[in-house]
Protein backbone atom coordinates (compact mmCIF):
# COMPACT_ATOMS: atom_id res chain seq x y z
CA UNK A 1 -6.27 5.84 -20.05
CA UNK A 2 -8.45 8.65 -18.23
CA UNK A 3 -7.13 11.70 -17.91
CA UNK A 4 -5.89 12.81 -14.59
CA UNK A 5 -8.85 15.07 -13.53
CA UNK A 6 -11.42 12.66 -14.50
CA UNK A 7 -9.09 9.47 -13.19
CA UNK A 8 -8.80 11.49 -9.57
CA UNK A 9 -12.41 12.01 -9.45
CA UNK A 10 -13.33 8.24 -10.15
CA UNK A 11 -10.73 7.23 -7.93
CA UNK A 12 -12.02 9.42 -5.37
CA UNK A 13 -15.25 7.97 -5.63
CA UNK A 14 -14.17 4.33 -5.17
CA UNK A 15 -12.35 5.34 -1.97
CA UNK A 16 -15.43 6.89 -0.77
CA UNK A 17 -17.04 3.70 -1.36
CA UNK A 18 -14.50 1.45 0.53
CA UNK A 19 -13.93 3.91 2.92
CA UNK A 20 -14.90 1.88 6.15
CA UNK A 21 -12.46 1.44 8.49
CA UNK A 22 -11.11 -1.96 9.36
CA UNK A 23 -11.88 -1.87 13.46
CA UNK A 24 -8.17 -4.36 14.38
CA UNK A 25 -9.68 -4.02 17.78
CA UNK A 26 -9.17 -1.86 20.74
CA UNK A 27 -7.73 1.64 20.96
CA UNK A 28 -4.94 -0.60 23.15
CA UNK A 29 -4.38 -3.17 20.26
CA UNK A 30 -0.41 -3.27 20.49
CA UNK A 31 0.69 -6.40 19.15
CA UNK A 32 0.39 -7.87 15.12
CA UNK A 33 -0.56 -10.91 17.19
CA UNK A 34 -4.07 -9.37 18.42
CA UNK A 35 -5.13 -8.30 15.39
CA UNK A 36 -7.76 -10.40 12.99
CA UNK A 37 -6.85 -12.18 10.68
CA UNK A 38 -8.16 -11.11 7.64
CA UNK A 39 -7.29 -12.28 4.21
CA UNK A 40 -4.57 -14.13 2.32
CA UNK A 41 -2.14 -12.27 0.09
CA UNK A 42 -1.21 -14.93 -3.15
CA UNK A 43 2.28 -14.28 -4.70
CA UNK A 44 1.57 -11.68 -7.40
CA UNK A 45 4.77 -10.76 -9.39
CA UNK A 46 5.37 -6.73 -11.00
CA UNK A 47 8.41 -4.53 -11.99
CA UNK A 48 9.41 -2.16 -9.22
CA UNK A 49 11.40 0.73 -9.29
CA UNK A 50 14.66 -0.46 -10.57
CA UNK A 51 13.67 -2.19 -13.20
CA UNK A 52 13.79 -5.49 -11.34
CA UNK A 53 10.85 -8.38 -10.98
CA UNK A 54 9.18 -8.27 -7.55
CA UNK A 55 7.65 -10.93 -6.56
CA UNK A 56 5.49 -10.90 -3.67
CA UNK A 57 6.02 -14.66 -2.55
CA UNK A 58 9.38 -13.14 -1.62
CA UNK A 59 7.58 -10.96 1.01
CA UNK A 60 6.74 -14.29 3.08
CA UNK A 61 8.52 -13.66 6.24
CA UNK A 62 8.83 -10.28 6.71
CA UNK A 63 5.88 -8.09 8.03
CA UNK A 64 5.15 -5.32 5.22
CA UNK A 65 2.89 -2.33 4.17
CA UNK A 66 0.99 -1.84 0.81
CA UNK A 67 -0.22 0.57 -0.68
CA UNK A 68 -1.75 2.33 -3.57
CA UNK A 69 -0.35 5.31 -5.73
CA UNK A 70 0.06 6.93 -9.22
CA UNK A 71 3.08 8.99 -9.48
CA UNK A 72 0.84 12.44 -10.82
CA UNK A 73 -1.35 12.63 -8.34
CA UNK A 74 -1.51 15.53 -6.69
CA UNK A 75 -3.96 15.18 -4.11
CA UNK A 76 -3.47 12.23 -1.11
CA UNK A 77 -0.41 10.37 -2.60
CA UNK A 78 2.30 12.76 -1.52
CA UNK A 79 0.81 12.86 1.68
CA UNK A 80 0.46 8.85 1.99
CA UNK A 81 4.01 8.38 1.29
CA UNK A 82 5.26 11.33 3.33
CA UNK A 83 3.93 8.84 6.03
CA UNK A 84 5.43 5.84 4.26
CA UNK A 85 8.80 7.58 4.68
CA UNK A 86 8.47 8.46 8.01
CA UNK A 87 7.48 4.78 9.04
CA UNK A 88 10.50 3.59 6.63
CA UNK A 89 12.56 6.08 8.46
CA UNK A 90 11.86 4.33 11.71
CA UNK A 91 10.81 0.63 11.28
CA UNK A 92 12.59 0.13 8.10
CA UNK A 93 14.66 -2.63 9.35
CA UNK A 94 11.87 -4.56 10.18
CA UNK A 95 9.37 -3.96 8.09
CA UNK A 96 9.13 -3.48 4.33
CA UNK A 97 6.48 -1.46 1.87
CA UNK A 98 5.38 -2.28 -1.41
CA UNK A 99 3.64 0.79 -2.94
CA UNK A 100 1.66 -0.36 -6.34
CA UNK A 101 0.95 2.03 -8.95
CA UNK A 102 -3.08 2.25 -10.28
CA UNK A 103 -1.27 4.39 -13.22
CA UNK A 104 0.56 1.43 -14.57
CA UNK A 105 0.69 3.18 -18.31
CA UNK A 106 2.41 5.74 -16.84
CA UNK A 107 4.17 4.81 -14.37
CA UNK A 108 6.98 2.84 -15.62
CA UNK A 109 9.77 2.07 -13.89
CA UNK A 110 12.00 5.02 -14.76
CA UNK A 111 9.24 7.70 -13.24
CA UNK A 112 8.90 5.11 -10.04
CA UNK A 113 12.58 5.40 -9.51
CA UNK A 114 12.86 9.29 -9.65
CA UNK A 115 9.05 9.57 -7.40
CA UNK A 116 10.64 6.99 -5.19
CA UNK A 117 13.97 9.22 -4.75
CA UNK A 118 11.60 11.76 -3.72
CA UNK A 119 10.54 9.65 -0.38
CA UNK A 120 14.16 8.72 0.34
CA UNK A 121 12.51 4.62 -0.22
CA UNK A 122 15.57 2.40 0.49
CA UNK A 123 16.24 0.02 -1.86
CA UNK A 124 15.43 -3.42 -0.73
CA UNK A 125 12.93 -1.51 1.92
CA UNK A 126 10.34 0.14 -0.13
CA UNK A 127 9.31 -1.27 -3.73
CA UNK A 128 7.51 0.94 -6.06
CA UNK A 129 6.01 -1.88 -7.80
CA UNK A 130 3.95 -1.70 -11.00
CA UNK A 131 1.73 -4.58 -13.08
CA UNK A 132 -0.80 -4.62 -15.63
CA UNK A 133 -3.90 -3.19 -15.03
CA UNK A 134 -5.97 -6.22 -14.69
CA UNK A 135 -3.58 -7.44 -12.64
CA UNK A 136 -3.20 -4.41 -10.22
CA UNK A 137 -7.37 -4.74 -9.78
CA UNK A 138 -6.60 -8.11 -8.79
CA UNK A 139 -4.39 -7.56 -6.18
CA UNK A 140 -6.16 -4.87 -4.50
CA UNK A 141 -9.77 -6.19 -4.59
CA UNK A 142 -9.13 -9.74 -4.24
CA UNK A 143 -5.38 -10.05 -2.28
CA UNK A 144 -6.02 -6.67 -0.52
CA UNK A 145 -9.41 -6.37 0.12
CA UNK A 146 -9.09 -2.25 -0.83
CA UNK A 147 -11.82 -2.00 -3.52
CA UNK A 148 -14.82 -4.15 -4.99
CA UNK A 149 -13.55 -5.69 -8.69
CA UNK A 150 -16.20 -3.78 -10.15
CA UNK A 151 -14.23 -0.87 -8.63
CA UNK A 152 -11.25 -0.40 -12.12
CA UNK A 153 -9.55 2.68 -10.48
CA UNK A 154 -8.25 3.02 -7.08
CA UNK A 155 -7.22 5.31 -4.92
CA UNK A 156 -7.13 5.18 -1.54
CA UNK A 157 -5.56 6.88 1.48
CA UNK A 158 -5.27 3.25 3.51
CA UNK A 159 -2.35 0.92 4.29
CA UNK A 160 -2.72 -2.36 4.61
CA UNK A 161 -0.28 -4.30 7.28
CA UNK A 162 0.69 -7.61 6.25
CA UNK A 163 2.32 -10.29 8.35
CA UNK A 164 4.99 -12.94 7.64
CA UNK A 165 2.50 -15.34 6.96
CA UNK A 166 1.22 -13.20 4.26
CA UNK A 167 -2.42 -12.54 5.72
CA UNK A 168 -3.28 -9.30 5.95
CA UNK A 169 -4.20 -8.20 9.59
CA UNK A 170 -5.58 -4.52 9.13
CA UNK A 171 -5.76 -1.66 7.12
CA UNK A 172 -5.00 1.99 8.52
CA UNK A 173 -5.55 5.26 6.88
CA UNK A 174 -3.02 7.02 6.51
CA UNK A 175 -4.75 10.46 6.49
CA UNK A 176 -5.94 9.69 10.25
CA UNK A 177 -3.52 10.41 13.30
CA UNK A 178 -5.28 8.12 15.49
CA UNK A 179 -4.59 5.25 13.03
CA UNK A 180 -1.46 6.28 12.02
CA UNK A 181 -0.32 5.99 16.07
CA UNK A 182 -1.65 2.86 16.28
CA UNK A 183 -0.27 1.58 13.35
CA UNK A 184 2.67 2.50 15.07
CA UNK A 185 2.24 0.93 18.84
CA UNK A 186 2.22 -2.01 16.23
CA UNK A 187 5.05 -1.76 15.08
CA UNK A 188 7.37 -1.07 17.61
CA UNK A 189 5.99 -4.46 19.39
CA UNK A 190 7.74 -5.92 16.63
């Protein structure tokens, strides 16, 4: 494993390098239905939180948020799931969030229960889901479409919006107002 400073500078490369914004349309995009369809999400299976197997095929349904984090950093996750919270706080009934650790040595699911405490995630709501590390590449280069596979550690300030089909229909950083609001208008038209 890299050691934090040197993991949060490769990671902050890789974001740099995927950093293009997904356009999902129009400033006046307020409907999941308008947006593109992008990719499909396969059911990939972790531990979250409470020590309990997640499995995404379970997510088929609902409309839901991932993301990435590692419980030590520092820099952009805190602020990333500050927003999480505040979207659990007020679409938490219809929407979910699955936040996957890129610290999966770490991260086990003892520190992702006390890090998730921290965000008030309701259980059920928000899963702080870790996998092995081939497996977490996976998911967010090929499922997610956040980094190239070539790409080992990632970090990135983006959410990516899911919809009950599993297909995921834009990303959103989180980091940006303007995306953050319409991420929101979203939402709400559900």
């Amino acid at each position: 494993m890299r050691s934090a400073p040197t993991l949060v500078l490769v990671l902050s490369i890789a974001l740099m390098s995927c950093s293009t914004k997904q356009d999902a349309g129009s400033a006046d995009v307020s409907s999941i239905d308008t947006l593109p369809k992008l990719r499909t999400v396969s059911a990939f299976t972790g531990v979250d939180q409470n020590n309990d197997r997640f499995d995404a095929g379970k997510m088929s349904g609902k409309v839901w948020i991932a993301s990435f984090f590692f419980s030590r950093c520092g820099t952009v996750c805190p602020a990333l799931n500050s927003v999480l919270a505040g979207l659990q706080r007020d679409f938490g009934d219809s929407v979910s969030f699955v936040s996957l650790t890129s610290d999966p040595e770490y991260d086990t699911p003892e520190v992702m229960k006390e890090y998730a405490q921290q965000y008030s995630a309701k259980p059920g709501v928000w899963f702080f889901v870790t996998m092995p590390l081939d497996s977490m590449i996976s998911v967010a280069s090929r499922d997610l479409g956040l980094v190239e596979p070539t790409a080992p550690d990632i970090h990135s300030t983006r959410f990516v919006l899911i919809d009950k089909t599993m297909t995921v229909r834009g990303f959103y950083d989180s980091a940006d107002t303007a995306d953050v609001s319409q991420l929101r208008t979203i939402l709400r038209a559900l």
